[in-house]
PDB file of N, CA and C in Angstrom:
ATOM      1  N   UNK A   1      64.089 194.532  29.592  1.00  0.00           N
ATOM      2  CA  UNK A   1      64.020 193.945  30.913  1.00  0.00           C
ATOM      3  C   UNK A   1      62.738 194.350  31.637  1.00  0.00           C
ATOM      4  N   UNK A   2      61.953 195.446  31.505  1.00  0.00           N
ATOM      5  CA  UNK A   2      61.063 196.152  31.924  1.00  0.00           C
ATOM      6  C   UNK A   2      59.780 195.334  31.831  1.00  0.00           C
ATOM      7  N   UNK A   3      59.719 195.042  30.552  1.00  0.00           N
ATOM      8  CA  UNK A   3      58.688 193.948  29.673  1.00  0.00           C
ATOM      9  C   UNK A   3      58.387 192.512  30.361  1.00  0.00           C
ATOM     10  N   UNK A   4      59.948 191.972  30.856  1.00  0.00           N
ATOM     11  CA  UNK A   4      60.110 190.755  31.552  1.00  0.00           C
ATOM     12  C   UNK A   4      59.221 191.093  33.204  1.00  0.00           C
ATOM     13  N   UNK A   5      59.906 192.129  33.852  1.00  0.00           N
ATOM     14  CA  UNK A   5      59.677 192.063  35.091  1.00  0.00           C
ATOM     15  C   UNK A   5      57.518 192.586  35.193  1.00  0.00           C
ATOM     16  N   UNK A   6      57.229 193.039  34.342  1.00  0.00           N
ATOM     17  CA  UNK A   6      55.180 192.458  33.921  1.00  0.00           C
ATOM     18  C   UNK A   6      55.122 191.834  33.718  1.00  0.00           C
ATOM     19  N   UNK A   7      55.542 191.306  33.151  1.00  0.00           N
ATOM     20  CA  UNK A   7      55.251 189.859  32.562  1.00  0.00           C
ATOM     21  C   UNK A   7      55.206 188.771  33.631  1.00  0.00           C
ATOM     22  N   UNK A   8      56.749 188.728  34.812  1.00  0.00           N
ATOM     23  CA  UNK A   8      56.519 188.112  35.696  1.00  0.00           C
ATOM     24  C   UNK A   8      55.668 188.598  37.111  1.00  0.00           C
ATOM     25  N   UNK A   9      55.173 190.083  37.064  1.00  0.00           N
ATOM     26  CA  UNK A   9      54.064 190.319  38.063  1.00  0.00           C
ATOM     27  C   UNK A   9      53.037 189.724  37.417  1.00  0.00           C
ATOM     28  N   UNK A  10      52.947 190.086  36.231  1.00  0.00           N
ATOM     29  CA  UNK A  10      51.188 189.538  36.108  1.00  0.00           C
ATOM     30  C   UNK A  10      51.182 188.237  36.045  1.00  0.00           C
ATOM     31  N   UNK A  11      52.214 187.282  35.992  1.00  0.00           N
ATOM     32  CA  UNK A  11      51.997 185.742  36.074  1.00  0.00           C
ATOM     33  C   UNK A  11      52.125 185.785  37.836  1.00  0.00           C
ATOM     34  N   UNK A  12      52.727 186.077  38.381  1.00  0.00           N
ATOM     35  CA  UNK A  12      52.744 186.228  40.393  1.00  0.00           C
ATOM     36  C   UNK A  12      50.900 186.869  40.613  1.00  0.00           C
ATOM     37  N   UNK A  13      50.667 187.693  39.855  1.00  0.00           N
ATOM     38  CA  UNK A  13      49.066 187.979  40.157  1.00  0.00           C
ATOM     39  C   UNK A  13      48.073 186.544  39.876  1.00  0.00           C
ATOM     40  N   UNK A  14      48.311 186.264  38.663  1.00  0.00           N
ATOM     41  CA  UNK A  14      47.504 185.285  38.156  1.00  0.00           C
ATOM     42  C   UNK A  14      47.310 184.133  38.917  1.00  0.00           C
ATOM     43  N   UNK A  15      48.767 184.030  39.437  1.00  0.00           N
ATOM     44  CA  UNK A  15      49.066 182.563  40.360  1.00  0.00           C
ATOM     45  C   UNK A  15      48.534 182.573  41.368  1.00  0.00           C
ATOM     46  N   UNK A  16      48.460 183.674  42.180  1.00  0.00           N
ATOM     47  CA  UNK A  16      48.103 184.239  43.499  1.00  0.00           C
ATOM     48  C   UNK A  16      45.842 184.029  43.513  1.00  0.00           C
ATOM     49  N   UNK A  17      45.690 184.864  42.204  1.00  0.00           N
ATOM     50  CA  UNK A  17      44.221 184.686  41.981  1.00  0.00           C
ATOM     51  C   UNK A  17      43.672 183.336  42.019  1.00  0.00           C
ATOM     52  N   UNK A  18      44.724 182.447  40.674  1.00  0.00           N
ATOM     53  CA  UNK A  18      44.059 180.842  41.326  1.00  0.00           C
ATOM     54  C   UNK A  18      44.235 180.177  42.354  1.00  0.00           C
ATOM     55  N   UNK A  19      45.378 180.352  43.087  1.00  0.00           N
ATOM     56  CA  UNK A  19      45.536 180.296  44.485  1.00  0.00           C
ATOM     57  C   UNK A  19      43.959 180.287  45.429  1.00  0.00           C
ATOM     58  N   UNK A  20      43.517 181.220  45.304  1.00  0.00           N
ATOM     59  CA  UNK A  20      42.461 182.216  45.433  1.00  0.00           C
ATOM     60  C   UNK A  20      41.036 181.609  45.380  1.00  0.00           C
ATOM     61  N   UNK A  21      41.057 181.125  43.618  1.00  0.00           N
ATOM     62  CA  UNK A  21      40.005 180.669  43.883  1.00  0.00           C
ATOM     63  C   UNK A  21      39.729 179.303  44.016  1.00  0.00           C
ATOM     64  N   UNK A  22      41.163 178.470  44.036  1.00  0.00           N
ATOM     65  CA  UNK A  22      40.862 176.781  44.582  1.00  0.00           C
ATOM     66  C   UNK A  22      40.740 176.865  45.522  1.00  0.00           C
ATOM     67  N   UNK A  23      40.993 177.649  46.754  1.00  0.00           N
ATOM     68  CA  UNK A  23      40.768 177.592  48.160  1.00  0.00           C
ATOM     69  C   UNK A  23      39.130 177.918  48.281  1.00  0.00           C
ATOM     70  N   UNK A  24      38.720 178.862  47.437  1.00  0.00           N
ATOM     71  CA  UNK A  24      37.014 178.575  47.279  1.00  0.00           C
ATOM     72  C   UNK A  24      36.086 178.077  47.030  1.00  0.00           C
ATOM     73  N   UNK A  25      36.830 177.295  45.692  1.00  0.00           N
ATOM     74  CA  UNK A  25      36.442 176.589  45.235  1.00  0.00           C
ATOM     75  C   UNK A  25      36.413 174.788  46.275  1.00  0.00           C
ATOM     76  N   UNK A  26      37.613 174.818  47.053  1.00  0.00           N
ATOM     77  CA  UNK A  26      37.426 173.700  47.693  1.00  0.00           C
ATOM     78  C   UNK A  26      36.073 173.766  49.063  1.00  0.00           C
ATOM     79  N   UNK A  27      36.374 175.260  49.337  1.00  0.00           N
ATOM     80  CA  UNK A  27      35.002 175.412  50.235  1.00  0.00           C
ATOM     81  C   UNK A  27      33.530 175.159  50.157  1.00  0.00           C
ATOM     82  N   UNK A  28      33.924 175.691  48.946  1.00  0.00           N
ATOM     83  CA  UNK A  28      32.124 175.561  47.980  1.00  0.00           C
ATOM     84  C   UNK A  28      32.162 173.671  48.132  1.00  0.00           C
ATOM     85  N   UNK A  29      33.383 173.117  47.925  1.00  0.00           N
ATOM     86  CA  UNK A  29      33.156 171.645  47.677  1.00  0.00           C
ATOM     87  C   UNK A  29      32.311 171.336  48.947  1.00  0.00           C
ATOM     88  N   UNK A  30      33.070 171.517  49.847  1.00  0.00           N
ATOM     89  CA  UNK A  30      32.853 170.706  51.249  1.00  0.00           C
ATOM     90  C   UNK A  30      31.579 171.333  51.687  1.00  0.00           C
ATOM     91  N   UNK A  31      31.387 172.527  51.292  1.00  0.00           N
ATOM     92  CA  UNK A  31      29.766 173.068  51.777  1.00  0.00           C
ATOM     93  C   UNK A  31      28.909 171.966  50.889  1.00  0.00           C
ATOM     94  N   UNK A  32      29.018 171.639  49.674  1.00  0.00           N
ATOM     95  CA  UNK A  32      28.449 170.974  49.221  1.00  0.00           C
ATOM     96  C   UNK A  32      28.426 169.407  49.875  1.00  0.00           C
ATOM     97  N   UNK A  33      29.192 168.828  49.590  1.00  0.00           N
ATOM     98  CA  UNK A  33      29.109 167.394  50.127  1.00  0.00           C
ATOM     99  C   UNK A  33      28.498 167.527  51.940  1.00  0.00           C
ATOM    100  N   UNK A  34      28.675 168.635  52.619  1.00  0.00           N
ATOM    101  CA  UNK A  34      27.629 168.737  53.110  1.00  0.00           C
ATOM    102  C   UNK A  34      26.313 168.344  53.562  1.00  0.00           C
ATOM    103  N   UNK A  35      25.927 169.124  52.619  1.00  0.00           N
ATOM    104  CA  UNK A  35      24.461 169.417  52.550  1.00  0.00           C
ATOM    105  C   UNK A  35      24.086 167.944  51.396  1.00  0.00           C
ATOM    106  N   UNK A  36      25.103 167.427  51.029  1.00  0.00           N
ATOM    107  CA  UNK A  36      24.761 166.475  50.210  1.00  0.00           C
ATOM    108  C   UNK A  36      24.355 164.946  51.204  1.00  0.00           C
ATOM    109  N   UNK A  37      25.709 164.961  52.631  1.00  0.00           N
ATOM    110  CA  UNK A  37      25.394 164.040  53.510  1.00  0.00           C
ATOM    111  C   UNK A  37      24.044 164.441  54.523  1.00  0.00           C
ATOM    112  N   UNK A  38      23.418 165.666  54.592  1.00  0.00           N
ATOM    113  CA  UNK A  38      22.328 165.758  55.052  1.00  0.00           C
ATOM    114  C   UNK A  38      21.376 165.486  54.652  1.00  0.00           C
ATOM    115  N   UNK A  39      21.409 165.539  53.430  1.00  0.00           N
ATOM    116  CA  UNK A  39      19.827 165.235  52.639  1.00  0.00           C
ATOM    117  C   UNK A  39      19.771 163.828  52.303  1.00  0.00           C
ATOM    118  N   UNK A  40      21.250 162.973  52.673  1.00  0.00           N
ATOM    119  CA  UNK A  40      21.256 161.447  52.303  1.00  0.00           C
ATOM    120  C   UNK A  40      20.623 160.907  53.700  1.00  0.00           C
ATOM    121  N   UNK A  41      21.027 161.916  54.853  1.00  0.00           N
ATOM    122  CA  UNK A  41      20.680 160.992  55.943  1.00  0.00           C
ATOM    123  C   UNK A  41      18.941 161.368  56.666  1.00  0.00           C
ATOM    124  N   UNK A  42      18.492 162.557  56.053  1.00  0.00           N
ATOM    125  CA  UNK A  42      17.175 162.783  55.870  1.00  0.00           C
ATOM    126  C   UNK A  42      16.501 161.635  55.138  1.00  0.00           C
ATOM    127  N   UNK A  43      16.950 161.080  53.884  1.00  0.00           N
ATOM    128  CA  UNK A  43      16.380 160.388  53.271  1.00  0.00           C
ATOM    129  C   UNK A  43      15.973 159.002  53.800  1.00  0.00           C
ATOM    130  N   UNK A  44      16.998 158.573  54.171  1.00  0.00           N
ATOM    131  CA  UNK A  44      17.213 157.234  54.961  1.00  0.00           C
ATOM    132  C   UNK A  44      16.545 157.030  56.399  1.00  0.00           C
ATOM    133  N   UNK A  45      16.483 157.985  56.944  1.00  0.00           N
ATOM    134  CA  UNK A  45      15.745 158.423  58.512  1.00  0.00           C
ATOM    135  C   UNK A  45      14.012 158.199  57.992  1.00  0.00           C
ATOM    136  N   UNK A  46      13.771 159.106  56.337  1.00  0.00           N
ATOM    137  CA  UNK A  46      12.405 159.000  56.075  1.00  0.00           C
ATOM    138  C   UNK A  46      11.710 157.731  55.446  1.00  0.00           C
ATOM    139  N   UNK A  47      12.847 156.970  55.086  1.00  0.00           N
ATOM    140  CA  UNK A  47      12.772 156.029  54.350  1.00  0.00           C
ATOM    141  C   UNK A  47      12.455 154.695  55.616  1.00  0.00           C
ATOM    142  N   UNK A  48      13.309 154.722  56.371  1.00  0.00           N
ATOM    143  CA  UNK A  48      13.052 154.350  57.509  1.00  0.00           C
ATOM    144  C   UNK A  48      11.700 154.071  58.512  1.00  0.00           C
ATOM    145  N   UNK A  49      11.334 155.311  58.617  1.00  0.00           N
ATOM    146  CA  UNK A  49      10.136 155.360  58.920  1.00  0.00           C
ATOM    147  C   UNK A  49       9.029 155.488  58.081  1.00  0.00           C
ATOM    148  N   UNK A  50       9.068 155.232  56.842  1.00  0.00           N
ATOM    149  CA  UNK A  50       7.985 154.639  56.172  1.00  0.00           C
ATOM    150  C   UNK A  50       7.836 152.941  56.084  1.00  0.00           C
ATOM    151  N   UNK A  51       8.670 152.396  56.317  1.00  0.00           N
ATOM    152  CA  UNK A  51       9.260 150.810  56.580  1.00  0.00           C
ATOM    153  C   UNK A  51       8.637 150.588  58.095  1.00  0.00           C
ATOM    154  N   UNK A  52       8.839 151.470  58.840  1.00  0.00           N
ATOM    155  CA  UNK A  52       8.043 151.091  59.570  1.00  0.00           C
ATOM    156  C   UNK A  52       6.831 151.539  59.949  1.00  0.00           C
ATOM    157  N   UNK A  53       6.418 152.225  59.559  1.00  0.00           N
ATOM    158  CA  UNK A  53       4.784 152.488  58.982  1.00  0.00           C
ATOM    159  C   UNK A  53       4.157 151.230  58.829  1.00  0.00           C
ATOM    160  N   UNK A  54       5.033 150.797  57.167  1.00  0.00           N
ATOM    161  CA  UNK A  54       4.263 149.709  56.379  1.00  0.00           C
ATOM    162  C   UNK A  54       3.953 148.679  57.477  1.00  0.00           C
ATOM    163  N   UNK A  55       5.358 148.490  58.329  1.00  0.00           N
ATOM    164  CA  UNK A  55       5.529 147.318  58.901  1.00  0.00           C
ATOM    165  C   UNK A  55       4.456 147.411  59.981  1.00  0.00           C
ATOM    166  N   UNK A  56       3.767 148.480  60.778  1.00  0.00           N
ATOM    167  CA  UNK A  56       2.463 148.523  61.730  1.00  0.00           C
ATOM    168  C   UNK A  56       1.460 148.398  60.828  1.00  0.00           C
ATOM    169  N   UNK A  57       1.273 148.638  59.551  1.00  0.00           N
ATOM    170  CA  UNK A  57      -0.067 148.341  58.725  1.00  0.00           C
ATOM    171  C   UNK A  57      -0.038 147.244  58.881  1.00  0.00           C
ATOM    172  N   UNK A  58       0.937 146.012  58.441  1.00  0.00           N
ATOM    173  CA  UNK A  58       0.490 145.012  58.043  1.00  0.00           C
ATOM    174  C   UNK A  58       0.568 144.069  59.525  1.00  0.00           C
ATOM    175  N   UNK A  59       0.729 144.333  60.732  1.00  0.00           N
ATOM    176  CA  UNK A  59      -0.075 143.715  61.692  1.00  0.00           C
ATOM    177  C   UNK A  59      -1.125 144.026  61.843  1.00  0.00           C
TER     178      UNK A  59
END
């Protein structure tokens, strides 16, 4: 019985750890998509104003 009741702490540890690290792992997500919607809307802002650059050259 001794054997059983480690057996079921170290599966309550294990569970607890991935617990653990999907909640970090979801953080890391959202930090990411982030910084992923910043650099999309940098792009588009620069993209932007090269369009209209072009568009004062060619008057």
């Amino acid at each position: 019985m001794e054997g059983r009741q480690r057996l079921e702490q170290r599966l309550d540890d294990t569970v607890r750890e991935l617990a653990a690290q999907r909640r970090h792992f979801k953080e890391e997500e959202e930090k990411f998509r982030e910084s992923i919607n910043e650099l999309v809307a940098k792009q588009e802002e620069k993209i932007k104003k090269l369009r209209s650059s072009e568009a004062e050259l060619k008057n």
